[in-house]
PDB file of N, CA and C in Angstrom:
ATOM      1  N   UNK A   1     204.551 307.015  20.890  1.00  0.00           N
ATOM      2  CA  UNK A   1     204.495 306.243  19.668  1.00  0.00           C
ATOM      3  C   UNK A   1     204.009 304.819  19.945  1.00  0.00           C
ATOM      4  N   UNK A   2     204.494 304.199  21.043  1.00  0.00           N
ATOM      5  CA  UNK A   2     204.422 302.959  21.281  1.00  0.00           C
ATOM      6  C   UNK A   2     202.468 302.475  21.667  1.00  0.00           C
ATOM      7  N   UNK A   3     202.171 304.066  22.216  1.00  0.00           N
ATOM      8  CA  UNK A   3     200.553 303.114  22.983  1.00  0.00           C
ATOM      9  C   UNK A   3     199.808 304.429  22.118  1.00  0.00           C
ATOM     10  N   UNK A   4     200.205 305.139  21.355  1.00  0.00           N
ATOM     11  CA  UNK A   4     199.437 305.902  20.763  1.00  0.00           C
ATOM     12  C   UNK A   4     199.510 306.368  18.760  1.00  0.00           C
ATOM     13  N   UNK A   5     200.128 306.282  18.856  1.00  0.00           N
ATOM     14  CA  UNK A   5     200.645 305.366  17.150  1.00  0.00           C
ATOM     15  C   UNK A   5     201.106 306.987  16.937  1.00  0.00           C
ATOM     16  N   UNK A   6     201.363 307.905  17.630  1.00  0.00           N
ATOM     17  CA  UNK A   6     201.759 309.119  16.733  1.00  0.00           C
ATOM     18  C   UNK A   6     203.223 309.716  17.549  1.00  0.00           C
ATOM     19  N   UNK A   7     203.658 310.440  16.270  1.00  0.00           N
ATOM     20  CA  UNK A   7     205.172 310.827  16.712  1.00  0.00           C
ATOM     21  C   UNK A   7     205.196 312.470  17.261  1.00  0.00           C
ATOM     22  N   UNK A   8     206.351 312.087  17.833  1.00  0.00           N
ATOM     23  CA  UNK A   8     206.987 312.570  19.275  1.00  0.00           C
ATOM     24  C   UNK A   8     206.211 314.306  18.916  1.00  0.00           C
ATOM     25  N   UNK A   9     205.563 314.883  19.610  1.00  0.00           N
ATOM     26  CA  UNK A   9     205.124 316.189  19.935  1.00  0.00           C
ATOM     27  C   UNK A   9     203.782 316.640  18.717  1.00  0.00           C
ATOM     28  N   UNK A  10     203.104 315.309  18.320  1.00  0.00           N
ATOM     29  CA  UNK A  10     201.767 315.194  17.832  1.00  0.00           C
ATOM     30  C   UNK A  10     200.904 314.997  19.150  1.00  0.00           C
ATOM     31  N   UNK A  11     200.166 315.807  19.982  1.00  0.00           N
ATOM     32  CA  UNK A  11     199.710 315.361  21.084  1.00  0.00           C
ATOM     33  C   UNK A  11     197.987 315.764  20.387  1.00  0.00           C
ATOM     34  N   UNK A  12     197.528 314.886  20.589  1.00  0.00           N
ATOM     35  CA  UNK A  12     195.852 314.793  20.238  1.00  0.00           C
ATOM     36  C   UNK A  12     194.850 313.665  20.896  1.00  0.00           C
ATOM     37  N   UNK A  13     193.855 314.143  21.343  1.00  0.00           N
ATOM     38  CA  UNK A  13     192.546 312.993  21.756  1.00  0.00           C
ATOM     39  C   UNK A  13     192.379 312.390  20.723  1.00  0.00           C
ATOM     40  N   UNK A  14     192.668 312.310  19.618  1.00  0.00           N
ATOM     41  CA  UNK A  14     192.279 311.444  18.497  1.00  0.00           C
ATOM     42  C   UNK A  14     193.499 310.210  18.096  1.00  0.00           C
ATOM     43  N   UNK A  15     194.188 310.574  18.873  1.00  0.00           N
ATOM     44  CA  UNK A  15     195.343 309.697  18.755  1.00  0.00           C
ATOM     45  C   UNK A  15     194.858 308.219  20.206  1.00  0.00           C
ATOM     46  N   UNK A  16     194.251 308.206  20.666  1.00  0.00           N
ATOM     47  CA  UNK A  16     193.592 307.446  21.988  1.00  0.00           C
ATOM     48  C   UNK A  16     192.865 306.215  20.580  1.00  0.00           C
ATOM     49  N   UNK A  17     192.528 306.758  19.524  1.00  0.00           N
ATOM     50  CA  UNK A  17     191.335 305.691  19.081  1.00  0.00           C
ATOM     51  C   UNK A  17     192.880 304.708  18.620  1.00  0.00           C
ATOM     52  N   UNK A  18     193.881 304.760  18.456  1.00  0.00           N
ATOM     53  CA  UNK A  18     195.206 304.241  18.462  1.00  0.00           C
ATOM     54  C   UNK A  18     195.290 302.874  19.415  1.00  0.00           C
ATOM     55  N   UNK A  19     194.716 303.349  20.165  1.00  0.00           N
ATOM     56  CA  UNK A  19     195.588 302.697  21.446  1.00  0.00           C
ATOM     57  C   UNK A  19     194.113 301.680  21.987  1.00  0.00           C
ATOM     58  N   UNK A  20     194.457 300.401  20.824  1.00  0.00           N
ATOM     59  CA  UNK A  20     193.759 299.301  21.049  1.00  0.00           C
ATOM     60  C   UNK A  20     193.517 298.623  22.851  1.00  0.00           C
ATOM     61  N   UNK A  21     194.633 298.554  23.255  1.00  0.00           N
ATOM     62  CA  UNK A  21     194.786 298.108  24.647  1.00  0.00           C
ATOM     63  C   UNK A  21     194.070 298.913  25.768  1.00  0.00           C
ATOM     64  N   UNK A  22     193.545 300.029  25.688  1.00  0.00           N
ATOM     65  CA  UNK A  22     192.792 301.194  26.265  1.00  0.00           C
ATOM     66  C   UNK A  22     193.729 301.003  27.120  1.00  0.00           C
ATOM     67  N   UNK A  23     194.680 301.611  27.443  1.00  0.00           N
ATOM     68  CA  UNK A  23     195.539 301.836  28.035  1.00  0.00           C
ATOM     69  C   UNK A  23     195.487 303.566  28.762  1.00  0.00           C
ATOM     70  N   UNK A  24     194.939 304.050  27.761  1.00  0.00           N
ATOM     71  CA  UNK A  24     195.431 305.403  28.361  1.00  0.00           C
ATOM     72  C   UNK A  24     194.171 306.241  29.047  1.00  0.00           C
ATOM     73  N   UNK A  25     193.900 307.051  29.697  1.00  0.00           N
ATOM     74  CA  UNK A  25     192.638 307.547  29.605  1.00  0.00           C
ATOM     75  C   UNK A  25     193.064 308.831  29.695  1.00  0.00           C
ATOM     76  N   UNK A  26     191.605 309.614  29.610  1.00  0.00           N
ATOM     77  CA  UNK A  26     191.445 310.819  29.046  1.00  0.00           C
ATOM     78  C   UNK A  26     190.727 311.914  29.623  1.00  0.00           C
ATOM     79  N   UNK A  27     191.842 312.523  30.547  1.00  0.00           N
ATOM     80  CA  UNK A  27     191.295 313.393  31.425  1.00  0.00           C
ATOM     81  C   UNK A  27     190.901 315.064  31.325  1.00  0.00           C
ATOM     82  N   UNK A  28     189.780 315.389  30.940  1.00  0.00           N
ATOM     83  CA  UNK A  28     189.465 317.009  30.363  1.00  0.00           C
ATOM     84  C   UNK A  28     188.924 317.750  31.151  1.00  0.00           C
ATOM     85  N   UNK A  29     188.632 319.502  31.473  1.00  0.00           N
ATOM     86  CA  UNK A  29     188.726 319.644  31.720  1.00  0.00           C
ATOM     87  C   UNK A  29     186.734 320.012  31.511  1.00  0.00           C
ATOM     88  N   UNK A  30     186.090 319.690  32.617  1.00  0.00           N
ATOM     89  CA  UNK A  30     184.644 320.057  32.262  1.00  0.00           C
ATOM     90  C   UNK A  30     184.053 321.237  31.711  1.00  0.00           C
ATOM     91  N   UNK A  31     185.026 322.122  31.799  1.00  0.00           N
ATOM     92  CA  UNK A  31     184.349 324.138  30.399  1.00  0.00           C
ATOM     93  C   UNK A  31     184.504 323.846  29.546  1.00  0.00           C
ATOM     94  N   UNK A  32     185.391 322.477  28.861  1.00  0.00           N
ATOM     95  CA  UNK A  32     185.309 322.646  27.655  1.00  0.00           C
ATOM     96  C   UNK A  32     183.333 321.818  27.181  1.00  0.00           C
ATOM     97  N   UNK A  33     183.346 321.984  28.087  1.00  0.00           N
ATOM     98  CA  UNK A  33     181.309 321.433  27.619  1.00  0.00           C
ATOM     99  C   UNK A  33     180.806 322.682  27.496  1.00  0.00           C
ATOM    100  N   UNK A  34     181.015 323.473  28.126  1.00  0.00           N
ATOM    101  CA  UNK A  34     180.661 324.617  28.562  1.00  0.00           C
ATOM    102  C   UNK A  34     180.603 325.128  26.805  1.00  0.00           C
ATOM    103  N   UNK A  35     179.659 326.586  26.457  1.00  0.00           N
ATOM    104  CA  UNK A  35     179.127 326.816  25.286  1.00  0.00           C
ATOM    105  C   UNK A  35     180.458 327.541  25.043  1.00  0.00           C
ATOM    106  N   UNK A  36     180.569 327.628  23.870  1.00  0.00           N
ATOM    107  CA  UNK A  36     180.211 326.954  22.574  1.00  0.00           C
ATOM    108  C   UNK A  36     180.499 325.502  22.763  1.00  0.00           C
ATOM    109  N   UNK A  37     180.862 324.590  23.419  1.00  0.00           N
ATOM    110  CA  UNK A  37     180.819 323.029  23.678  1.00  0.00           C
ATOM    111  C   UNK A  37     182.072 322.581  22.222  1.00  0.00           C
ATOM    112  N   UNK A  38     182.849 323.522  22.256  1.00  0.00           N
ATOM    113  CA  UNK A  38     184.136 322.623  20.811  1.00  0.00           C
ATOM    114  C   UNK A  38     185.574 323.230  21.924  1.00  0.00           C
ATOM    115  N   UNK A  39     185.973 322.044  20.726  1.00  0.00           N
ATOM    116  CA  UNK A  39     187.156 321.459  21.096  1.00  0.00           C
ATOM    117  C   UNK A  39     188.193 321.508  20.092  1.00  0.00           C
ATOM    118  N   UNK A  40     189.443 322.206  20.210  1.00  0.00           N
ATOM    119  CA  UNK A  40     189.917 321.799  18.763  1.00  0.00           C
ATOM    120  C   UNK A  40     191.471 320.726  18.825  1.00  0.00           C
ATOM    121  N   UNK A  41     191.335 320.154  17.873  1.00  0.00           N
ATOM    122  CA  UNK A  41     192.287 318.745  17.859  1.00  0.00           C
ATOM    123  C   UNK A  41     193.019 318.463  16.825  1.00  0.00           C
ATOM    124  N   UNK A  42     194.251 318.272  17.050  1.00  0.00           N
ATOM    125  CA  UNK A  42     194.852 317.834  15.522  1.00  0.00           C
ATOM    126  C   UNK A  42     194.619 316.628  15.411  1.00  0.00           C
ATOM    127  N   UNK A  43     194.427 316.142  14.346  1.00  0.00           N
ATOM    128  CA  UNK A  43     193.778 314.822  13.292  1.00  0.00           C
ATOM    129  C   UNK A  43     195.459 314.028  12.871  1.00  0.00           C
ATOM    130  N   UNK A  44     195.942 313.472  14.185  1.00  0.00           N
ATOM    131  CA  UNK A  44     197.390 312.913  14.765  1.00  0.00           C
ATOM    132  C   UNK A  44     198.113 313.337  14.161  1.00  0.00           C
ATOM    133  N   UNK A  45     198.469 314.660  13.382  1.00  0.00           N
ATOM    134  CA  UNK A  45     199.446 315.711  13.252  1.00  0.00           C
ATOM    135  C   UNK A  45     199.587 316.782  13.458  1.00  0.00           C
ATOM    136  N   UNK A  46     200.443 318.117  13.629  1.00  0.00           N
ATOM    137  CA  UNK A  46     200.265 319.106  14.147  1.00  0.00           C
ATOM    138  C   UNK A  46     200.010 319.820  12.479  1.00  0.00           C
ATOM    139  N   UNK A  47     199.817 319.680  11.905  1.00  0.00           N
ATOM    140  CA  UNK A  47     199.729 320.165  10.415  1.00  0.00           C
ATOM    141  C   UNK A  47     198.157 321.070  10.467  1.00  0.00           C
ATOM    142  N   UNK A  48     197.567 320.672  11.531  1.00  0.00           N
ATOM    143  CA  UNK A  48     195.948 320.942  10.831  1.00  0.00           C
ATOM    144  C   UNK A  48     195.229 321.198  12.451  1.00  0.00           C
ATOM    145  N   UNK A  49     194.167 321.943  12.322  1.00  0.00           N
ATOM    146  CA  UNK A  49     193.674 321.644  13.647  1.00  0.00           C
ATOM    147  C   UNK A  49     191.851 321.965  13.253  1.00  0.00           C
ATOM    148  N   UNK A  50     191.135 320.326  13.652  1.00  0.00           N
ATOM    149  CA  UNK A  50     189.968 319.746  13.431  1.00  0.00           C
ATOM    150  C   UNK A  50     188.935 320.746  14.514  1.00  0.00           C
ATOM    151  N   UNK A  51     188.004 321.431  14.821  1.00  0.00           N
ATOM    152  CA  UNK A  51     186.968 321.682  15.837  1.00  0.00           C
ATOM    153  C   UNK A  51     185.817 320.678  15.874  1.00  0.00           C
ATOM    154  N   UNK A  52     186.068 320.284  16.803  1.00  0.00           N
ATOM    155  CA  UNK A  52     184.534 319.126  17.044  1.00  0.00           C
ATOM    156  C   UNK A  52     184.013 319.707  18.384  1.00  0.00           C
ATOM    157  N   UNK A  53     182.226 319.441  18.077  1.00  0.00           N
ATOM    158  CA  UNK A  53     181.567 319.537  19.789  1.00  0.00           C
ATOM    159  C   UNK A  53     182.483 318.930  20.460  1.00  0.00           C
ATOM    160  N   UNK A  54     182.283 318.824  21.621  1.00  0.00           N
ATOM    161  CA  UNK A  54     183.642 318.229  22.850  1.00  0.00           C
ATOM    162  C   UNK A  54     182.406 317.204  23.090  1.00  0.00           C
ATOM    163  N   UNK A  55     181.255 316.666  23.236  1.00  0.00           N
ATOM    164  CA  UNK A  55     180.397 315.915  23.191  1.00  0.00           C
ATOM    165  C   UNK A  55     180.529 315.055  22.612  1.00  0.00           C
ATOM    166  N   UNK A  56     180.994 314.994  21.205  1.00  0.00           N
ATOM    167  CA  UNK A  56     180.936 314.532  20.093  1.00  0.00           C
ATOM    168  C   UNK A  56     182.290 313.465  20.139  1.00  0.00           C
ATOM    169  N   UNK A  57     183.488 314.320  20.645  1.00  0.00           N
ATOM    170  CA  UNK A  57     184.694 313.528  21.080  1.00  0.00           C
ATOM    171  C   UNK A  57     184.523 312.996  22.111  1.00  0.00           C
ATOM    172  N   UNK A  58     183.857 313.133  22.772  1.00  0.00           N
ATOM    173  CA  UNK A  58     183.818 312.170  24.671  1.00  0.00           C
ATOM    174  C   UNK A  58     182.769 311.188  24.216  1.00  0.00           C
ATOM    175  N   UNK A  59     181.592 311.298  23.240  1.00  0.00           N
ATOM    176  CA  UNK A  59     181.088 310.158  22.734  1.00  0.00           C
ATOM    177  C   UNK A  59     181.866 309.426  21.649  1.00  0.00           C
ATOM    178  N   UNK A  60     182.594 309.553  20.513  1.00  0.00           N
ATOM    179  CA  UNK A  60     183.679 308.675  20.233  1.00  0.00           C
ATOM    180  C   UNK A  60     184.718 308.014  20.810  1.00  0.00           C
ATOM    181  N   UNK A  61     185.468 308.280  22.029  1.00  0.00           N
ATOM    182  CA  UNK A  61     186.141 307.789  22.765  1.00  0.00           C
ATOM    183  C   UNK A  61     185.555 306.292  23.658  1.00  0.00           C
ATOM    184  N   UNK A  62     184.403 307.225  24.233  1.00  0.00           N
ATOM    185  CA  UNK A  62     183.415 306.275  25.239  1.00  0.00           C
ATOM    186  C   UNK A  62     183.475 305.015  23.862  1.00  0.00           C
ATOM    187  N   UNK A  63     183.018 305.299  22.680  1.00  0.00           N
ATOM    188  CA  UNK A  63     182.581 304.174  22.374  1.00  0.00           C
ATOM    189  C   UNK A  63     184.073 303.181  21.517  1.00  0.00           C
ATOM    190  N   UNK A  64     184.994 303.286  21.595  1.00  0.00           N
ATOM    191  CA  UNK A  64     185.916 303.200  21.277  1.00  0.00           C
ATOM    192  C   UNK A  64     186.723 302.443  22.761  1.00  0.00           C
ATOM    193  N   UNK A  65     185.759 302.568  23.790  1.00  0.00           N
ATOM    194  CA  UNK A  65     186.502 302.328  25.099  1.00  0.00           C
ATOM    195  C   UNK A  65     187.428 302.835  26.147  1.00  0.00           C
ATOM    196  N   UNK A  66     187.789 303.882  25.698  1.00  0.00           N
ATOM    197  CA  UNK A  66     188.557 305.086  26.491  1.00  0.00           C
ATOM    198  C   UNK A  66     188.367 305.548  27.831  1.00  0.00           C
ATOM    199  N   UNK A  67     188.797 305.024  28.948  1.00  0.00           N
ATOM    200  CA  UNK A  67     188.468 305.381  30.090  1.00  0.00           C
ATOM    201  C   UNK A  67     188.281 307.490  30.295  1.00  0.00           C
ATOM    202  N   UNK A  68     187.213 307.992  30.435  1.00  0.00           N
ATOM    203  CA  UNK A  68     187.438 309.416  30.686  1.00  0.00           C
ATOM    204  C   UNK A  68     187.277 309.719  31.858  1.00  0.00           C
ATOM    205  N   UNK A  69     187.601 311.308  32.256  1.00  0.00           N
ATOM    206  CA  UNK A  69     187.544 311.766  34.010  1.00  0.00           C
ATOM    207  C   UNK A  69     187.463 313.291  33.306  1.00  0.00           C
ATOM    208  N   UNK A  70     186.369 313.502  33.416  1.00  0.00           N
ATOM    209  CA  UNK A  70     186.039 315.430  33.746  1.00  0.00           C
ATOM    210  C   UNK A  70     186.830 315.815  34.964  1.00  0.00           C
ATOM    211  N   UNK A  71     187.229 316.641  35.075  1.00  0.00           N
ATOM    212  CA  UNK A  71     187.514 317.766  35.783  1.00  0.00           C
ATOM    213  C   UNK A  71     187.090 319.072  36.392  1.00  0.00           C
ATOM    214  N   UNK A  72     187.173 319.698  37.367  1.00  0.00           N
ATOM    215  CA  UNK A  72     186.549 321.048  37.305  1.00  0.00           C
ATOM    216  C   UNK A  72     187.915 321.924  37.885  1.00  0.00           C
ATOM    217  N   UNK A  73     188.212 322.691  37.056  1.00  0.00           N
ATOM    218  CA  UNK A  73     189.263 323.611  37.628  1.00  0.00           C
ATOM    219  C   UNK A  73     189.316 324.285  38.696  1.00  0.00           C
TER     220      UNK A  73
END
């Protein structure tokens, strides 16, 4: 709640555009680029769940300031 503005067991990448201080970063896992290239995310509640390219979210973050780190499993 405190560095991400959403409550307790709302867990989402969209909750990062929150967190003015870029405090947190955002570590994924590189298949999710992989085709079909989506991602799906709740929109900082568990009520709903958004599909975006995963491109599309690693370029909103980047520009928002979000430190990221791909991964390869």
């Amino acid at each position: 709640m405190d560095m991400l503005g959403l409550i307790p067991g709302a867990v989402t990448p969209l909750g990062l555009l929150n967190d003015l201080g870029r405090r947190v970063s955002f570590w994924l896992d590189s298949s999710f680029l992989d085709s079909p290239g989506l991602i799906g995310v709740h929109p900082n509640d568990n009520t709903a769940t958004v599909w975006l390219k995963t491109a599309d979210l690693l370029r909103l973050l980047r520009e928002h300031g979000t430190q990221i780190a791909l991964f390869e499993a």
